[in-house]
Protein backbone atom coordinates (compact mmCIF):
# COMPACT_ATOMS: atom_id res chain seq x y z
CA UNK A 1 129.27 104.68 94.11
CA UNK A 2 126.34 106.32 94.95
CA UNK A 3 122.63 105.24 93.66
CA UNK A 4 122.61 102.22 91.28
CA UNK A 5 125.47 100.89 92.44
CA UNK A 6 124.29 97.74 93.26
CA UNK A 7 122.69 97.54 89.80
CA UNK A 8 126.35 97.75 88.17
CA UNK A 9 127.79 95.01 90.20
CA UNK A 10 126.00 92.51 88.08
CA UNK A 11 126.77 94.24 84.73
CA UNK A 12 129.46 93.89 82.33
CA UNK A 13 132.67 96.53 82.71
CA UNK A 14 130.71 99.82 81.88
CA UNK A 15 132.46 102.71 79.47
CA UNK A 16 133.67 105.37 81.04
CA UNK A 17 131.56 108.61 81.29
CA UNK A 18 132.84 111.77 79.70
CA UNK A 19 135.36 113.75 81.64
CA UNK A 20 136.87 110.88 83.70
CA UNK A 21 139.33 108.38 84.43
CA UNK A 22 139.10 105.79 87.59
CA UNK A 23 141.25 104.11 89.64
CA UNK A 24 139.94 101.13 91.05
CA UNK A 25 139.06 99.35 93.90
CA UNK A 26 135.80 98.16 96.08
CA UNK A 27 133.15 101.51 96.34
CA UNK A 28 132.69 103.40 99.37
CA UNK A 29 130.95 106.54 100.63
CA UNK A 30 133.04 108.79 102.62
CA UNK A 31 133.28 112.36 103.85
CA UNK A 32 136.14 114.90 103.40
CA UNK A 33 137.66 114.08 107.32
CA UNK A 34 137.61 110.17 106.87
CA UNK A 35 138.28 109.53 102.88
CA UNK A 36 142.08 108.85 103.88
CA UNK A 37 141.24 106.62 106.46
CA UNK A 38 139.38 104.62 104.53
CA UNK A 39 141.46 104.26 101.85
CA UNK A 40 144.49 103.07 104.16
CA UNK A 41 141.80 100.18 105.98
CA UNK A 42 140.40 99.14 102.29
CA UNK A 43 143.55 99.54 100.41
CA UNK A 44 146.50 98.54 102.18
CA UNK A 45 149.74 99.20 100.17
CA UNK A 46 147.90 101.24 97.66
CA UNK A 47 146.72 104.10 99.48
CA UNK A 48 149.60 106.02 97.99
CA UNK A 49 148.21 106.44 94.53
CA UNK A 50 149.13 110.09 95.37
CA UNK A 51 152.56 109.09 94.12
CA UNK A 52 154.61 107.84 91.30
CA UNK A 53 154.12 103.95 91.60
CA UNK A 54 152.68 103.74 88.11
CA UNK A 55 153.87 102.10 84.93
CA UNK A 56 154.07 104.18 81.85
CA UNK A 57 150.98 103.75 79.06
CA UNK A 58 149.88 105.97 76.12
CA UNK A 59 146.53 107.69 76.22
CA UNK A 60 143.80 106.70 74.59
CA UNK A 61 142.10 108.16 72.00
CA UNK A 62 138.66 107.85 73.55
CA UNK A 63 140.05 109.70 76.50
CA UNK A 64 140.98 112.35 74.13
CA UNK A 65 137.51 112.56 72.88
CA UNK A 66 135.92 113.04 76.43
CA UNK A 67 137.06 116.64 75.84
CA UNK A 68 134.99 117.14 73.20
CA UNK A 69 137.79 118.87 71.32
CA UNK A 70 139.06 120.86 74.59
CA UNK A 71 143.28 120.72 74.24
CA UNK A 72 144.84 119.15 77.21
CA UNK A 73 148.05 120.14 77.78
CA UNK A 74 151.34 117.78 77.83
CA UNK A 75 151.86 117.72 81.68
CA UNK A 76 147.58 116.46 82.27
CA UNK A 77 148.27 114.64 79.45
CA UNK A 78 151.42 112.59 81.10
CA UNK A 79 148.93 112.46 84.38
CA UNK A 80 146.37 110.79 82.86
CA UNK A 81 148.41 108.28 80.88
CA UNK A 82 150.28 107.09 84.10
CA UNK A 83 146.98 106.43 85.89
CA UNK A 84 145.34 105.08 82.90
CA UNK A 85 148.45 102.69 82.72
CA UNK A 86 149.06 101.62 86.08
CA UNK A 87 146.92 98.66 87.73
CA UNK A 88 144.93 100.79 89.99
CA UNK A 89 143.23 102.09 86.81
CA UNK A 90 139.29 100.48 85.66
CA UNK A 91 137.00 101.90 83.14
CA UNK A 92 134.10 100.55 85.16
CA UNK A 93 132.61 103.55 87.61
CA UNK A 94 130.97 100.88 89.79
CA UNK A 95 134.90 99.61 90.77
CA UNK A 96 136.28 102.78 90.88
CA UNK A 97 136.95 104.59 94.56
CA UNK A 98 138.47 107.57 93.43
CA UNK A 99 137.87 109.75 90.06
CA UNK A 100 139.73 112.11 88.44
CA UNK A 101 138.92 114.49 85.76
CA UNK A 102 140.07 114.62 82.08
CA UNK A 103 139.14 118.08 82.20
CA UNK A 104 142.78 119.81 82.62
CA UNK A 105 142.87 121.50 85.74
CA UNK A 106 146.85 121.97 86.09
CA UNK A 107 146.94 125.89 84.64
CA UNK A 108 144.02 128.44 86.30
CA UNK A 109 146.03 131.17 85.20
CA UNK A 110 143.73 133.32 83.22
CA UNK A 111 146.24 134.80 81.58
CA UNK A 112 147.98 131.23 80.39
CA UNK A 113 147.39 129.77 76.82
CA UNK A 114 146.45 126.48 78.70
CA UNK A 115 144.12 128.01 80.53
CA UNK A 116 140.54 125.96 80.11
CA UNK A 117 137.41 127.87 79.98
CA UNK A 118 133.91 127.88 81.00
CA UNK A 119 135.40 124.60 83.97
CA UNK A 120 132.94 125.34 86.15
CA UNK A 121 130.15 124.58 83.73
CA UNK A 122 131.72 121.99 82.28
CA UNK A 123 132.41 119.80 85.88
CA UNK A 124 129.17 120.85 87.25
CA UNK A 125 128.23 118.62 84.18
CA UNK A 126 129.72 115.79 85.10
CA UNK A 127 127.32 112.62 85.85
CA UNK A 128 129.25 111.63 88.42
CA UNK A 129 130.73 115.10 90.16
CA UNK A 130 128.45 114.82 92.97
CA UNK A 131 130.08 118.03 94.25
CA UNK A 132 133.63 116.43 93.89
CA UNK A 133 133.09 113.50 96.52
CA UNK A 134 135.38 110.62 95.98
CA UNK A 135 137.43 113.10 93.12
CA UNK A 136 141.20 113.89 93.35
CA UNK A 137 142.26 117.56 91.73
CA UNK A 138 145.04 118.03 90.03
CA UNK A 139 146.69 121.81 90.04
CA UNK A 140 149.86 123.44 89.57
CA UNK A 141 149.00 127.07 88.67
CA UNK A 142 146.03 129.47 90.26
CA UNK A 143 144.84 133.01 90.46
CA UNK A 144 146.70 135.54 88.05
CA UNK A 145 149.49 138.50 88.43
CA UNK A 146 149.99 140.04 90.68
CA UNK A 147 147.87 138.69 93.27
CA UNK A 148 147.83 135.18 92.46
CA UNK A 149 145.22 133.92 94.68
CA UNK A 150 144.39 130.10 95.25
CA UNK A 151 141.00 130.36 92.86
CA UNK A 152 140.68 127.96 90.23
CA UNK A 153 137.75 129.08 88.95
CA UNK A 154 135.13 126.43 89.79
CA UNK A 155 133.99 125.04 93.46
CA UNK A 156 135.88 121.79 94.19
CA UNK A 157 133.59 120.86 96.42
CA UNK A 158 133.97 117.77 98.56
CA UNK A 159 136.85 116.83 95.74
CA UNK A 160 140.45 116.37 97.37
CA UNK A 161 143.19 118.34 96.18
CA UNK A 162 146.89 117.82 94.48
CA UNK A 163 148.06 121.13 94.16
CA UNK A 164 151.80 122.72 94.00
CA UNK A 165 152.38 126.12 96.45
CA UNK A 166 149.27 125.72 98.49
CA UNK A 167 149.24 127.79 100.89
CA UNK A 168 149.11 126.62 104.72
CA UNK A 169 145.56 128.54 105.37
CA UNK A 170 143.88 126.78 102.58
CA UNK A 171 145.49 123.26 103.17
CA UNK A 172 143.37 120.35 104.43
CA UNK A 173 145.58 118.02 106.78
CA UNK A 174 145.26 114.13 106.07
CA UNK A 175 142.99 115.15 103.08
CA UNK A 176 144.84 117.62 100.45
CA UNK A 177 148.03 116.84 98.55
CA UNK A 178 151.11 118.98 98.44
CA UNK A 179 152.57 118.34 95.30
CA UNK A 180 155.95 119.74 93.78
CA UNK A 181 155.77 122.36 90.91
CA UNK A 182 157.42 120.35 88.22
CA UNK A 183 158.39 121.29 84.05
CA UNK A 184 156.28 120.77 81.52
CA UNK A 185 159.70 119.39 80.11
CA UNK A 186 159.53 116.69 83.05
CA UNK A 187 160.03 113.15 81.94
CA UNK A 188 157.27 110.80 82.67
CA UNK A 189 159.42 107.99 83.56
CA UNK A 190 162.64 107.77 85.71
CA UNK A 191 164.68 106.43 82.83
CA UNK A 192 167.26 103.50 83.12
CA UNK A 193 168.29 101.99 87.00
CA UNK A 194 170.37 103.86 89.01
CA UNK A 195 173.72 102.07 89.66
CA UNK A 196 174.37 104.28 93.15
CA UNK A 197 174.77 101.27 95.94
CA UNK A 198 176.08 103.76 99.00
CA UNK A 199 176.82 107.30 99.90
CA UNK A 200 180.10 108.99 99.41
CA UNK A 201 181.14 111.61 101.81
CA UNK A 202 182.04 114.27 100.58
CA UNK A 203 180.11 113.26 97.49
CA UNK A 204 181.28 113.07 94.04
CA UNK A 205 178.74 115.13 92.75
CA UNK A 206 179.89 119.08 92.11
CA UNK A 207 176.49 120.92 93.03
CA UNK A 208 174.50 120.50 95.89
CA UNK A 209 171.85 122.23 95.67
CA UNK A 210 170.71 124.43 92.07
CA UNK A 211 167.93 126.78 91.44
CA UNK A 212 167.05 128.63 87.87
CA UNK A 213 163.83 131.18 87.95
CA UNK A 214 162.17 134.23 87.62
CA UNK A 215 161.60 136.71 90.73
CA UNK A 216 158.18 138.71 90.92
CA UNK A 217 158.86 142.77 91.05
CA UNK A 218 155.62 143.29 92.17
CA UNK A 219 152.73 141.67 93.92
CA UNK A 220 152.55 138.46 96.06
CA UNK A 221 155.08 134.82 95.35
CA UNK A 222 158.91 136.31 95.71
CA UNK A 223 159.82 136.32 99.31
CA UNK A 224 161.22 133.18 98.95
CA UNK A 225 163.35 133.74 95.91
CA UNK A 226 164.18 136.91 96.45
CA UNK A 227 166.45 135.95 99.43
CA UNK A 228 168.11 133.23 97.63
CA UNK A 229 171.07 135.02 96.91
CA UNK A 230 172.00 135.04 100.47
CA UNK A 231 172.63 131.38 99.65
CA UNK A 232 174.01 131.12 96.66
CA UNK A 233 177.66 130.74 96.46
CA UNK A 234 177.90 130.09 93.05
CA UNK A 235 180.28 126.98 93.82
CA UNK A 236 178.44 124.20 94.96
CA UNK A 237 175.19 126.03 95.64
CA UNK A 238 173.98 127.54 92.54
CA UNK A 239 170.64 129.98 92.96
CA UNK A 240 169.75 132.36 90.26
CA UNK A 241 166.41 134.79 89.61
CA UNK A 242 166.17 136.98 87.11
CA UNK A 243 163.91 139.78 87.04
CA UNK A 244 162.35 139.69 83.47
CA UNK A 245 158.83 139.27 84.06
CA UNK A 246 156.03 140.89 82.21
CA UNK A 247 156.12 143.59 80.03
CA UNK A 248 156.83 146.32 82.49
CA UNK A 249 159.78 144.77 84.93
CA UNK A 250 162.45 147.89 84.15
CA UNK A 251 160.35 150.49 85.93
CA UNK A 252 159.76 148.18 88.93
CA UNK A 253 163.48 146.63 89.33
CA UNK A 254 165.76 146.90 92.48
CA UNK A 255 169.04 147.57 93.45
CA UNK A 256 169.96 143.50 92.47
CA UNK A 257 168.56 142.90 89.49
CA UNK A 258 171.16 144.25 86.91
CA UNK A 259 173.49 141.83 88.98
CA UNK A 260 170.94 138.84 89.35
CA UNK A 261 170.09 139.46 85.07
CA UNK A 262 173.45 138.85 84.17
CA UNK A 263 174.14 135.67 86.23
CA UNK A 264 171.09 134.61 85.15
CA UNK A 265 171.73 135.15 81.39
CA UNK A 266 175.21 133.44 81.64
């Protein structure tokens, strides 16, 4: 931590300010080009707590509270519980290494029901932001139709960032987090033990590879998708868009969609 970090060391376990869980370990300074360096030197074997190497827990009520009434959506919601349950978490600031926010930062679509207002005030608030040093970001969705630009809405700062469909141009190397765009439907945990013990070639499995989503009309975000049919096969590799989107999609919709709508639908 920064100033009066010595002072905690002597302390009992402090509460945890408003707007934050921890993960723990020994405190360091750091800058934006060496954070990940230090965490591999100082935290051997638990650098990666990028990933999914937590145990399940329930979130707390208190943690709840540190919104002040702001809803936070099921998906933040399953974040914070894993990191809150896993053994890398500490309610004591002066242990922690890394922060990150209970403010929900997943949705920065304007335009979404989750979407959280007035964030920028609200982290600039934060008694320990300190412009986003030692913070990890969490973000799936940015920017709004059609553009959909990478701006969530509030300067991250010095704060490292998780984020789904970043774009290579805003990226960080050995600093930002390329996460995958997952449900909200998701499961937290992995379920039962997998009873697989080699590979089978051909495998047993009918699909290889399956895809199910929507396909933008207009603006930026469909180049991909809108060449997946040249994959699809509908046998074992199963790719379908539909081009329902938005109010307005008829008077925008090409020579594929009719086709592409009723796969889609089936």
């Amino acid at each position: 931590m920064r100033d009066g970090g010595k002072e905690r060391e002597g302390k009992a376990e402090e509460m945890l300010p408003p707007g934050y869980v921890k993960l723990s370990k020994p405190v360091a300074l750091w800058t934006q080009q060496d954070v990940c360096k230090w965490l591999k030197k100082h935290c051997p074997n638990q650098h990666q707590i990028y990933s999914d190497s937590f145990k399940q827990h329930d979130i707390t009520e208190d943690l709840l509270d540190s919104q002040k009434g702001e809803k936070i959506s099921e998906s933040y919601q399953n974040i914070l519980s894993t990191i809150e349950g896993s053994r890398f978490y500490t309610s004591d600031p002066g242990q922690a290494c890394l922060f990150v926010l209970s403010l929900d930062t997943l949705d920065r679509d304007q335009l979404s029901p989750q979407y959280v207002h007035n964030l920028k005030t609200k982290v600039q608030n934060l008694p320990l932001w300190n412009d986003g040093r030692n913070h990890l970001i969490f973000n799936l969705y940015s920017g709004t139709w059609p553009d959909y630009t990478e701006d969530l809405g509030f300067d991250i700062g010095q704060a490292m960032l998780a984020k789904a469909s970043i774009s290579t141009e805003n990226f960080r190397p050995n600093f930002d987090v390329s996460i995958p765009l997952f449900s909200k439907e998701h499961p937290r945990t992995g379920g039962e033990r997998g009873y697989l013990k080699y590979n089978s070639i051909p495998p047993f499995r009918k699909y290889m590879l399956v895809f199910k989503g929507k396909r933008y009309l207009t603006g930026i975000g469909s180049d991909t998708r809108n060449a997946l049919y040249h994959v699809h096969n509908a046998e074992d590799v199963v790719l379908l868009t539909t081009c329902k989107h938005g109010k307005d999609w008829q008077k925008h919709k090409d020579a594929r969609c009719d086709k592409d709508n009723a796969e889609y639908d089936k």
